[in-house]
C-alpha atoms as a PDB file:
ATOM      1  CA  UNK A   1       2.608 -18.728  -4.231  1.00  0.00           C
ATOM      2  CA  UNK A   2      -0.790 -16.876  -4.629  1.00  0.00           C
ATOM      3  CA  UNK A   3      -3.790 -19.060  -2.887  1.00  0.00           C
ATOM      4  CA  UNK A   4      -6.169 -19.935  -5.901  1.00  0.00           C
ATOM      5  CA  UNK A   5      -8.717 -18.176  -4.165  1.00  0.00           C
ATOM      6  CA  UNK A   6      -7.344 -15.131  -3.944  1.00  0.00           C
ATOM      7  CA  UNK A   7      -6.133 -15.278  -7.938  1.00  0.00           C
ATOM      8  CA  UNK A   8      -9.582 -15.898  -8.951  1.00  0.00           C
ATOM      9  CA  UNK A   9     -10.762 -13.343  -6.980  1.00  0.00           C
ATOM     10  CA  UNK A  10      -8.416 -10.930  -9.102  1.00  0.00           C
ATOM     11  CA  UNK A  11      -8.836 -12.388 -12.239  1.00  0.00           C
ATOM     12  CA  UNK A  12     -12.994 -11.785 -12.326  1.00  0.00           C
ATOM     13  CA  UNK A  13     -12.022  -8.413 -11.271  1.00  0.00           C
ATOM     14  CA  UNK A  14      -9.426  -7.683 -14.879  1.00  0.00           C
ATOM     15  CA  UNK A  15     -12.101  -9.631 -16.310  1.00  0.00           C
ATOM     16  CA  UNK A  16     -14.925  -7.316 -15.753  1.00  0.00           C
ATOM     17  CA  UNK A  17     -15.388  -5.360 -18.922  1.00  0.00           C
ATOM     18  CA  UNK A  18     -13.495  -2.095 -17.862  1.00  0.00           C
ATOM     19  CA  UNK A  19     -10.566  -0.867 -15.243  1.00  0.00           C
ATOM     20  CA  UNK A  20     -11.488  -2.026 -11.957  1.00  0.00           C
ATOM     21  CA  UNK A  21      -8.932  -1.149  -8.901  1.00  0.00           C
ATOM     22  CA  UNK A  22      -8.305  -3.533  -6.104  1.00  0.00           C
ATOM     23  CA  UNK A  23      -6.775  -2.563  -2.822  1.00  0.00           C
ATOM     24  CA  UNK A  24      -4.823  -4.387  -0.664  1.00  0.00           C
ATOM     25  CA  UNK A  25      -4.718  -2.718   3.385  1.00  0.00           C
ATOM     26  CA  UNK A  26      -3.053  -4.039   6.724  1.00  0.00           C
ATOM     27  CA  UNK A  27      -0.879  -2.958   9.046  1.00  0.00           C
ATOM     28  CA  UNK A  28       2.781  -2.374   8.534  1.00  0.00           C
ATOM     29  CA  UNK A  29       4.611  -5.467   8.287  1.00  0.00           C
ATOM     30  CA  UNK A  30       1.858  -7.717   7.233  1.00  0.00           C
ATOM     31  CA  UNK A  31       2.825  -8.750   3.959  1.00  0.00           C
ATOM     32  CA  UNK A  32       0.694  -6.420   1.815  1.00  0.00           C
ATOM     33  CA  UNK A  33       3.346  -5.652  -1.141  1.00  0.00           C
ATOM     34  CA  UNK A  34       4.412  -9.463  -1.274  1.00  0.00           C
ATOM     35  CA  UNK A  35       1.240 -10.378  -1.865  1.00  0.00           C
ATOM     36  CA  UNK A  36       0.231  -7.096  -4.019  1.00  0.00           C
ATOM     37  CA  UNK A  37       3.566  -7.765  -6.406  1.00  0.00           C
ATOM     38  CA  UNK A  38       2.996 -11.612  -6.258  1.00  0.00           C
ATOM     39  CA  UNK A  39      -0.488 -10.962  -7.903  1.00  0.00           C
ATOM     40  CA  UNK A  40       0.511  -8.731 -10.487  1.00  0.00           C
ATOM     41  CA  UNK A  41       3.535 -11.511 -11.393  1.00  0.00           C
ATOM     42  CA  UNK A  42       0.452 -14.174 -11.455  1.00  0.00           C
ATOM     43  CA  UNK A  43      -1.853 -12.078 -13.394  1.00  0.00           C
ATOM     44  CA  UNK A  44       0.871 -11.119 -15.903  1.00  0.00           C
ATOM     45  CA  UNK A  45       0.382  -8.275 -18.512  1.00  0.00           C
ATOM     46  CA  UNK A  46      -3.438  -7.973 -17.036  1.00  0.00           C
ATOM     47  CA  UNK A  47      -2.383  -5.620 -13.999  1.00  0.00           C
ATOM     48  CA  UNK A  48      -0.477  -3.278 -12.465  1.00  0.00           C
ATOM     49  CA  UNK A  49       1.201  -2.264  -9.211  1.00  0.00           C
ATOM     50  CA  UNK A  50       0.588   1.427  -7.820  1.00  0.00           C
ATOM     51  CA  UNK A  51       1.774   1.332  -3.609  1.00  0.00           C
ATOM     52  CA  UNK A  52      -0.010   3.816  -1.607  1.00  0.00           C
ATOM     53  CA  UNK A  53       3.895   4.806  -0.923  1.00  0.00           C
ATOM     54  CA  UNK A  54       4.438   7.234  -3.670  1.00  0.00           C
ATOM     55  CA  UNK A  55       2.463   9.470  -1.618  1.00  0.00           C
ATOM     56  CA  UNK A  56       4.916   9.895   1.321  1.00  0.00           C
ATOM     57  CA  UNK A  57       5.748  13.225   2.113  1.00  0.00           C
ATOM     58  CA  UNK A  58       9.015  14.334   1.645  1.00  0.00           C
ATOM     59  CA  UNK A  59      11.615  13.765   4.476  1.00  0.00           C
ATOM     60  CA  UNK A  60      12.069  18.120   4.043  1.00  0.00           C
ATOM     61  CA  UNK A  61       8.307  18.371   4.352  1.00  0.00           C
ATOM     62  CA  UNK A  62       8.084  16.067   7.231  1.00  0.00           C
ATOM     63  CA  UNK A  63      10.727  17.968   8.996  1.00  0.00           C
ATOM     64  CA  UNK A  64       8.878  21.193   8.584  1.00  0.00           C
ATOM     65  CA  UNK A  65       6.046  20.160  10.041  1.00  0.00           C
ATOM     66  CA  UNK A  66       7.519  18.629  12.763  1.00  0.00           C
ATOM     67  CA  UNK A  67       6.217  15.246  12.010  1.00  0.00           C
ATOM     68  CA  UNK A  68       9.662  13.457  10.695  1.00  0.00           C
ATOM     69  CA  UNK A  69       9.574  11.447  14.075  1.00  0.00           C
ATOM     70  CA  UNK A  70       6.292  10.189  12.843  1.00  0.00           C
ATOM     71  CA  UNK A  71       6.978   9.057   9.127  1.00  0.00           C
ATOM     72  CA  UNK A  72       4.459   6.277   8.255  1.00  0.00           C
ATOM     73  CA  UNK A  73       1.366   7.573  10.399  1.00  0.00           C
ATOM     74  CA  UNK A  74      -1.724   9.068   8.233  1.00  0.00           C
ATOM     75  CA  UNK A  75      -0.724  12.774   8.163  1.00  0.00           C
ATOM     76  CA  UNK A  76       2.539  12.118   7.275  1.00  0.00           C
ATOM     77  CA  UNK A  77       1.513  11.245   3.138  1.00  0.00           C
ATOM     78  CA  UNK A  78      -0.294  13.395   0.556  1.00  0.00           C
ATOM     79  CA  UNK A  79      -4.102  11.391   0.662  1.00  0.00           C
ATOM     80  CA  UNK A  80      -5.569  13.491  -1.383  1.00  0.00           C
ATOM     81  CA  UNK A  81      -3.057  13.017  -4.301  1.00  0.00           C
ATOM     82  CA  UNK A  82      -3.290   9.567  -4.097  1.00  0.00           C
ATOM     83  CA  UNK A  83      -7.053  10.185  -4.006  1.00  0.00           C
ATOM     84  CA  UNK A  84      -6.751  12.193  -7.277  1.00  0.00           C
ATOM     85  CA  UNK A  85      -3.991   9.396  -9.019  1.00  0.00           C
ATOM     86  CA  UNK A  86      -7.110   7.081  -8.291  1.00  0.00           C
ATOM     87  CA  UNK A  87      -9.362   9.208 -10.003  1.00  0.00           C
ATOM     88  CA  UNK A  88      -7.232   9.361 -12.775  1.00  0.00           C
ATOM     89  CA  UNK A  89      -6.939   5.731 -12.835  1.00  0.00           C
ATOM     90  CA  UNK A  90     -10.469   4.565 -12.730  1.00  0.00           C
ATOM     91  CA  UNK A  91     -11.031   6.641 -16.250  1.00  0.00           C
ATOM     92  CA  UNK A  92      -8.612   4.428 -18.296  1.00  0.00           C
ATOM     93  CA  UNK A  93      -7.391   7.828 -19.785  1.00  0.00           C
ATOM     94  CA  UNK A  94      -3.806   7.515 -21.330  1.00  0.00           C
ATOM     95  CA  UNK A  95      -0.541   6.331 -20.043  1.00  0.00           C
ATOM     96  CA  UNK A  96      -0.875   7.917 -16.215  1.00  0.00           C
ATOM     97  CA  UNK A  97       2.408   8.237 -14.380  1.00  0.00           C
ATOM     98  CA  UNK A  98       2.334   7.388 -10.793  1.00  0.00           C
ATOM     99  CA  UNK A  99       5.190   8.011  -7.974  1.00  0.00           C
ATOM    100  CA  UNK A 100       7.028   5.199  -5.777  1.00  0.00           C
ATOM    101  CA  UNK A 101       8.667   5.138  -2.886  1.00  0.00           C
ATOM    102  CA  UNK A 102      12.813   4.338  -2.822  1.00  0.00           C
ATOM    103  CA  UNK A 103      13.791   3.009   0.582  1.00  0.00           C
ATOM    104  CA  UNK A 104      17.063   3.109  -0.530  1.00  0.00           C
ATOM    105  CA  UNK A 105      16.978   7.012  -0.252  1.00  0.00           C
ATOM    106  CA  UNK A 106      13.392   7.242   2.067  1.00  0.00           C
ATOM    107  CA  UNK A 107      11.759   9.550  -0.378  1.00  0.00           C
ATOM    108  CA  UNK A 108       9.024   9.193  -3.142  1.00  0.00           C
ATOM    109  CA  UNK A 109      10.166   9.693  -6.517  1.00  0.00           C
ATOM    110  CA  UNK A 110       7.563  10.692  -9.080  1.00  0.00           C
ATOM    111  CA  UNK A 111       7.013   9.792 -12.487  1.00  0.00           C
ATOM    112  CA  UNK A 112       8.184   6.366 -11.540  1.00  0.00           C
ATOM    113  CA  UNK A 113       5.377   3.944 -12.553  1.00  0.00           C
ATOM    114  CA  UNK A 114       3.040   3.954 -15.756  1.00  0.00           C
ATOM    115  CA  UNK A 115       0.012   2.578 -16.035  1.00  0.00           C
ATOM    116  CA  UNK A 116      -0.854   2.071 -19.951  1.00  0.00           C
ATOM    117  CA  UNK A 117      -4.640   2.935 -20.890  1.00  0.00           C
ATOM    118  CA  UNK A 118      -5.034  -0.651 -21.598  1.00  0.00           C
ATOM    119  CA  UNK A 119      -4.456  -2.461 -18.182  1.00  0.00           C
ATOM    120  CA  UNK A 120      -7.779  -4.133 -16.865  1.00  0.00           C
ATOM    121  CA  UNK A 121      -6.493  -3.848 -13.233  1.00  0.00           C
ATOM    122  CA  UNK A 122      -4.593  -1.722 -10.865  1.00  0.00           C
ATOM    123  CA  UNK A 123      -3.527  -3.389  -7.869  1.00  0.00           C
ATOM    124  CA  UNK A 124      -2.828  -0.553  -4.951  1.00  0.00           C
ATOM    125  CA  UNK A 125      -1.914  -1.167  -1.316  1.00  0.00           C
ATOM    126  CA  UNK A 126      -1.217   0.527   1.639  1.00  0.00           C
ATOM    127  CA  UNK A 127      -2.017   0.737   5.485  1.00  0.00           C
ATOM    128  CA  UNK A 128      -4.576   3.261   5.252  1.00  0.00           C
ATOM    129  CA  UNK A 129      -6.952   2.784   2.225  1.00  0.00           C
ATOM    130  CA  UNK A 130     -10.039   1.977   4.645  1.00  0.00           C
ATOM    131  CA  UNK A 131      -8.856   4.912   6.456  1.00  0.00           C
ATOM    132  CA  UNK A 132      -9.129   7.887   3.900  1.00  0.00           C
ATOM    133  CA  UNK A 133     -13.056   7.939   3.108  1.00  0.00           C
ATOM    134  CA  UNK A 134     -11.759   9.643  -0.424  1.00  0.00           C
ATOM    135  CA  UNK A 135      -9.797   6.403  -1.146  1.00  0.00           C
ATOM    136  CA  UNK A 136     -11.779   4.110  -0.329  1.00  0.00           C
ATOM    137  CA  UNK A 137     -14.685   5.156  -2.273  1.00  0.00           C
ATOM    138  CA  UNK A 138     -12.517   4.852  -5.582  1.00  0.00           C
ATOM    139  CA  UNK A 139     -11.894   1.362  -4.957  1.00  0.00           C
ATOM    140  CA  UNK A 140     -13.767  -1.602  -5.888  1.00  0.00           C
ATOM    141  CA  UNK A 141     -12.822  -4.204  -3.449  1.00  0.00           C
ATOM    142  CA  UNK A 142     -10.278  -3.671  -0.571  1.00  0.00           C
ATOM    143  CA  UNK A 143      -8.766  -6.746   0.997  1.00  0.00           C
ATOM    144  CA  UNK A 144      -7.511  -6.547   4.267  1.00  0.00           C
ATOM    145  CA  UNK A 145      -4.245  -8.638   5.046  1.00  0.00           C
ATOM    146  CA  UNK A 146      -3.843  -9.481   8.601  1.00  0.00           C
ATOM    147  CA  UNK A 147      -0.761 -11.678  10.505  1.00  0.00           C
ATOM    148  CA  UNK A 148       0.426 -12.522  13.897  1.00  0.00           C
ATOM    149  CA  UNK A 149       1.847  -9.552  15.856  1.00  0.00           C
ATOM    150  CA  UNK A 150       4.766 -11.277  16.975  1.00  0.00           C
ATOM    151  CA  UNK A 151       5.375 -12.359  13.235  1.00  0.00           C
ATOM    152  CA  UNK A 152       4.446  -8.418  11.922  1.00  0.00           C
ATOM    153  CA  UNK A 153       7.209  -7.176  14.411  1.00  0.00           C
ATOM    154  CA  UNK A 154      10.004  -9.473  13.643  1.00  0.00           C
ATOM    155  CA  UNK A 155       9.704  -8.275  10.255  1.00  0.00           C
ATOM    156  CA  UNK A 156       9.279  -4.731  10.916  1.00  0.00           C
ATOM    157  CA  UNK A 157      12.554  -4.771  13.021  1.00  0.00           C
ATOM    158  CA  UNK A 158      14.121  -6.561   9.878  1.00  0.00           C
ATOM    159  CA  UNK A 159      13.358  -4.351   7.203  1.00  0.00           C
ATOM    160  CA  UNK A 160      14.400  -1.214   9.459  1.00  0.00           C
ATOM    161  CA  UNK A 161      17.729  -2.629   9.802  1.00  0.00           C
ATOM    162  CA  UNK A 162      17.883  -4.052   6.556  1.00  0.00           C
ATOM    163  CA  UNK A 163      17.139   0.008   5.388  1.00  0.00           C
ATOM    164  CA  UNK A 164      19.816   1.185   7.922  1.00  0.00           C
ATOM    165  CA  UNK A 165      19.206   1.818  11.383  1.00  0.00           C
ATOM    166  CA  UNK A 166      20.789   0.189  14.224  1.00  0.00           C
ATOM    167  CA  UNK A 167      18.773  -2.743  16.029  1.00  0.00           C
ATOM    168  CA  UNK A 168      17.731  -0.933  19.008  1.00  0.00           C
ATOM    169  CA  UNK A 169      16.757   2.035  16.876  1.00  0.00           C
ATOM    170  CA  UNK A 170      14.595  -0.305  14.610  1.00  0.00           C
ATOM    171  CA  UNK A 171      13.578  -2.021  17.886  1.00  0.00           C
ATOM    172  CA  UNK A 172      12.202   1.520  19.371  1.00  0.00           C
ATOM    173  CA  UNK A 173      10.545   2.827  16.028  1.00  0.00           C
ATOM    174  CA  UNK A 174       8.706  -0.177  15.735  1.00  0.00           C
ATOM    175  CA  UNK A 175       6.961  -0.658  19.137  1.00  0.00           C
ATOM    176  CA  UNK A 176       6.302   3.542  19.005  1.00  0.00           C
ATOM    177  CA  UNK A 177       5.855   4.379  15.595  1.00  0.00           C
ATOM    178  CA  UNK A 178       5.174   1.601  13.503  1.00  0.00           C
ATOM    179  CA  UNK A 179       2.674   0.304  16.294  1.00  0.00           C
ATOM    180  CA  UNK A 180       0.222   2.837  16.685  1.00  0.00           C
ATOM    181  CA  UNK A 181       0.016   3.303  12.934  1.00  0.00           C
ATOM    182  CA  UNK A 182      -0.963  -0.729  13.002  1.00  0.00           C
ATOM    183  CA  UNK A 183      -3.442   0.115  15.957  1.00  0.00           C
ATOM    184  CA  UNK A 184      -5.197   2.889  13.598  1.00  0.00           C
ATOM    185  CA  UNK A 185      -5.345   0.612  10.666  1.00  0.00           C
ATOM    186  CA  UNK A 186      -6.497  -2.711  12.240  1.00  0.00           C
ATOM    187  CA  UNK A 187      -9.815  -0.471  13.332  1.00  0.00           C
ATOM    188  CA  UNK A 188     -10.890   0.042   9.431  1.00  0.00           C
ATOM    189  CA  UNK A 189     -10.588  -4.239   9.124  1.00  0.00           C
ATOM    190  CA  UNK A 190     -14.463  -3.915   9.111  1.00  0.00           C
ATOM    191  CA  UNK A 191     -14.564  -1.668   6.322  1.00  0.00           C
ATOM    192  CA  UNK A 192     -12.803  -4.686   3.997  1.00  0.00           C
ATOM    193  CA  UNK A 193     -14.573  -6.653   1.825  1.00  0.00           C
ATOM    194  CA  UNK A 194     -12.096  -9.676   2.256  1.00  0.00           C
ATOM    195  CA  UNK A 195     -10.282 -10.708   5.150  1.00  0.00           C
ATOM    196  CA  UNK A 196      -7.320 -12.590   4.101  1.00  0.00           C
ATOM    197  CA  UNK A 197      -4.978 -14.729   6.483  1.00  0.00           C
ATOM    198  CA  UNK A 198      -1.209 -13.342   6.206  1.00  0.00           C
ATOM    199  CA  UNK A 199       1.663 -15.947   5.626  1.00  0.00           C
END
């Protein structure tokens, strides 16, 4: 259930005369793509998803760089594609494709999302869109989602073993890995122009 707030908020924005691109930030775990995909369900044919996701490097890429042990921190995705797909976006040009992510398989798979010209809004999240300068300077509000750590952790560890690794391993990623990304992210909360309470 969306907070009536927070669907108002989004409706003014697909109401404002031409495409207008709200982002949704936080650290991993705190509920940005429920809310993100809850939003879009709420606002019906009037926006669409795009997850800063798509923009992963792939697992081969990450390995030849050296930073597969790090997937999820900043250097690990493409920013300034996703940069460019905003760019794209804000014009309203023709159907634009965007990439998603497949945990099922831990790689981005492009092509995977259209945006029709005619969409008012695109709803985009991610942990670092008040991070990447580029980014954040093609959207026109960012919210920034924030929950309990305790809370954020239990469902990291979920998710991880949910996607396949053993509960130790998901226990380790997540206090190393997932952790300092969260650290890195919670210091652009300033940046946001709405600080929303997770659930």
């Amino acid at each position: 259930m969306i907070p009536t707030d927070l669907l108002e908020r989004a409706q003014a924005l697909a109401g404002a005369g031409r495409r207008r691109i709200l982002g949704i930030a936080g650290a991993p775990g705190a509920g940005k793509s429920t809310l993100a995909e809850g939003l879009v369900e709420a606002l019906g044919g009037l926006a669409v998803l795009v997850p800063m996701d798509g923009f992963h490097l792939a697992q081969a890429e990450l390995e030849r760089l050296g930073r597969a042990g790090r997937k999820g921190a900043s250097d690990t995705f493409d920013a300034g594609g996703y940069a460019a797909l905003l760019e794209r976006l804000r014009t309203g040009e023709d159907t634009v494709y965007a990439p998603a992510f497949d945990r099922s398989i831990e790689e981005p798979v492009a092509g995977s999302i259209a945006v029709p010209a005619g969409v008012p809004l695109v709803i985009t999240e991610g942990n670092y869109l008040l991070h990447w300068e580029r980014a954040r300077g093609l959207l026109d509000e960012v919210w920034f989602l924030e929950i309990g750590a305790e809370e954020r952790v239990r469902r990291l560890v979920a998710r991880h073993v949910r996607y396949g690794k053993d509960p130790a391993e998901a226990e380790r990623w997540v206090r190393t890995s997932d952790e300092a990304n969260a650290r890195l992210v919670e210091a652009g909360r300033a940046r946001a122009d709405l600080v929303v309470a997770g659930q």
